[in-house]
Structures are given as C-alpha cells and as structure tokens.
Protein backbone atom coordinates (compact mmCIF):
# COMPACT_ATOMS: atom_id res chain seq x y z
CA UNK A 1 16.95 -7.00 19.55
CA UNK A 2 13.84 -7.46 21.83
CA UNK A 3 11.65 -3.90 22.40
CA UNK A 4 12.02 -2.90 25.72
CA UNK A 5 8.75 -2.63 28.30
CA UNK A 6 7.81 1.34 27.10
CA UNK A 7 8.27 0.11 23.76
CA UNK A 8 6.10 -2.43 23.86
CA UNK A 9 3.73 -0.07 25.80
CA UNK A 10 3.99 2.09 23.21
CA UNK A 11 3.20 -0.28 20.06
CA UNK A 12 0.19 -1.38 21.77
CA UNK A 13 -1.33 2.31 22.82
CA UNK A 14 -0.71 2.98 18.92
CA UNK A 15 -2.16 -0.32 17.83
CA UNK A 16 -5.20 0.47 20.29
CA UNK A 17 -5.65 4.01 18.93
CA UNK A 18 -5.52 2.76 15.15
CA UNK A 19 -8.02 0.03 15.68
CA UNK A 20 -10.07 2.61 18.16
CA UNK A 21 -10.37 4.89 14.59
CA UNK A 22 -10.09 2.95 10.83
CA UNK A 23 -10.53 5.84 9.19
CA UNK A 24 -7.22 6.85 10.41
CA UNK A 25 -5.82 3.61 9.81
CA UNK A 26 -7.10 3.73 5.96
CA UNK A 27 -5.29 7.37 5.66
CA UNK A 28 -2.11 6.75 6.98
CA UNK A 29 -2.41 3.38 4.86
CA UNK A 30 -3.18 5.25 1.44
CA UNK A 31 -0.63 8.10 2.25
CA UNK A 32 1.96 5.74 3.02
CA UNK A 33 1.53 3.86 -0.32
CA UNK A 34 0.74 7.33 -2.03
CA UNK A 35 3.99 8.83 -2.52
CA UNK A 36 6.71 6.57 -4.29
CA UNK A 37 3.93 4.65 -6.22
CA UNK A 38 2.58 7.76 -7.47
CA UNK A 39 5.82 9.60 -8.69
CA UNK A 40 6.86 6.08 -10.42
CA UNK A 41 3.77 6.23 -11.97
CA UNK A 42 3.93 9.70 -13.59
CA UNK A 43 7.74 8.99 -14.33
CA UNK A 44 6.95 5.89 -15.83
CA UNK A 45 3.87 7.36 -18.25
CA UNK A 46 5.72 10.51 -18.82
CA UNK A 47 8.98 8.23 -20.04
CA UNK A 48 6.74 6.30 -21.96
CA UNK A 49 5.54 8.85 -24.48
CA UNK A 50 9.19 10.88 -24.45
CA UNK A 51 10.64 7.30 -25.54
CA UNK A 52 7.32 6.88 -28.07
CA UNK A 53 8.09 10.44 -29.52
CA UNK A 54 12.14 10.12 -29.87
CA UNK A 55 11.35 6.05 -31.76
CA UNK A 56 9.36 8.09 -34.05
CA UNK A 57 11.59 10.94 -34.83
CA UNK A 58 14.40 8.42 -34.74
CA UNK A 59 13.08 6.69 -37.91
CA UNK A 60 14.35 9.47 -40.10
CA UNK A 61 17.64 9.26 -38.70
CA UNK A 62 18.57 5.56 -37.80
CA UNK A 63 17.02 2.57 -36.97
CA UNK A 64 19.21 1.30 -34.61
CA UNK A 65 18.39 4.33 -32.48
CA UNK A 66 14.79 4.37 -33.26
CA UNK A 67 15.40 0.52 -31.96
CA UNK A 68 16.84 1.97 -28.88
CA UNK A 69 13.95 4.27 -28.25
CA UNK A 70 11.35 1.80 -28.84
CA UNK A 71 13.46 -0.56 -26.25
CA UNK A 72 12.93 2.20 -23.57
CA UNK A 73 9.60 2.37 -24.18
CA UNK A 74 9.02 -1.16 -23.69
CA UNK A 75 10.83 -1.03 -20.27
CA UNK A 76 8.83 2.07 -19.60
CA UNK A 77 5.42 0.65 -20.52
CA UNK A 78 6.75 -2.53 -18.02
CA UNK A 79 7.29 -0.57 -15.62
CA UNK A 80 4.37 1.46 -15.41
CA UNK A 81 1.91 -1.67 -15.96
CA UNK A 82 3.98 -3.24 -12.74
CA UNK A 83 2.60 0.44 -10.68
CA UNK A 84 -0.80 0.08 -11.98
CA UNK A 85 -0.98 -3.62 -10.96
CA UNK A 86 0.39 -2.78 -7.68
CA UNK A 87 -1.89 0.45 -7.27
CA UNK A 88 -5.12 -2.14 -8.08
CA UNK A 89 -3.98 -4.77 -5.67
CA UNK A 90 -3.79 -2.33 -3.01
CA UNK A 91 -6.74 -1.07 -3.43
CA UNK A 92 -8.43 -4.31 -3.53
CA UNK A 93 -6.75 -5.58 -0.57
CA UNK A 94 -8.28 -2.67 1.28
CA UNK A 95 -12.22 -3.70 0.25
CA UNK A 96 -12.58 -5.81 3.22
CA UNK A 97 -11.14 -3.19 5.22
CA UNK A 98 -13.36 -0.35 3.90
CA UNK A 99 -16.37 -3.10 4.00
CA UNK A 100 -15.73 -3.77 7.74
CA UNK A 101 -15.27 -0.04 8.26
CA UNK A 102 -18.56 0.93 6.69
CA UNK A 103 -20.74 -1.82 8.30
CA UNK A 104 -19.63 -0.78 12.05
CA UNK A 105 -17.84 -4.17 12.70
CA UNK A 106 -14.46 -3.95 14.55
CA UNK A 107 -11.49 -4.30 12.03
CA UNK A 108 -9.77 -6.68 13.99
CA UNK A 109 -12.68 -8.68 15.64
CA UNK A 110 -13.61 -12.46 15.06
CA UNK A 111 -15.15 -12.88 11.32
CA UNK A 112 -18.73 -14.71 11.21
CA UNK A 113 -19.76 -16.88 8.17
C-alpha cells in the first residue's frame, strides 16, 4: 500500500528534522535498541547463575537433574553471549555515525576519501 501525499510529506519533514539534529537521531537510536536488549540481557545473566547454583546443589541429589541444570545454563550463557554480540555490533555500527557527528560533517552528505 503506497503512502499517501501527507504521508510522504510527513516522512520527509521527520527525515529533515533527524538529519537537521544527530544527536537526536543517536538517542532515539540507543533508546530504541535499549529496552528489549537490555532486559534479555539481565534475564539472560540472572538465569545463568540461578541455573549455575541449582547444577551445583543438584549434584547431591541427582545427576540427571544436575545435567538438566547445567543444560539451562548452557542455553542461558548462549543466549546472553548472542545480546552482548548484538549490544557490541550496535555500538560499532554507530562509530561512523558518532565520528561524522563529532567532526561537524552532515550525516547523510557525500563521503570524501
């Protein structure tokens, strides 16, 4: 479905106003990204060390459940390497951004080599 004239006017006032202030741009960016990544993270650390604890304490009872445990803590550890790799290639993606920001050049003008 095509945007309709006022949309279009619309998307392009916004996309003048964000490149008209990158410092905006880079904090609705970083909040945007914020949120989810950062309660997956905690989730994922804090599951990590509850799964750590219960393999150990599971050792005097069974090792098929201390198995269990140690198999959710592998899947949490996974998972929370996964949010710090995505959390580092964020922030490196924005460099160039923050480089261009910092220098005074436009953030979408022509690059020189």
């Amino acid at each position: 479905m095509p945007l309709s004239e006022e949309e279009q006017r619309i998307l392009r006032q916004i996309e003048e106003q964000l490149q008209a202030d990158p410092a905006f741009a880079l904090k609705v960016n970083q909040h945007s990204h914020s949120g989810g990544s950062q309660r997956h993270l905690i989730w994922s650390a804090v599951g990590l060390l509850i799964a750590l604890a219960v393999a150990i304490a599971a050792l005097q009872v069974s090792a098929w459940l201390s198995f269990v445990a140690f198999i959710a803590m592998v899947v949490a550890g996974v998972i929370l390497e996964r949010e710090i790799t995505a959390r580092g290639r964020d922030q490196l993606s924005r460099i160039p951004d923050e480089l261009r920001r910092r220098s005074g050049r436009p953030m979408g003008g022509p690059k020189t080599h």
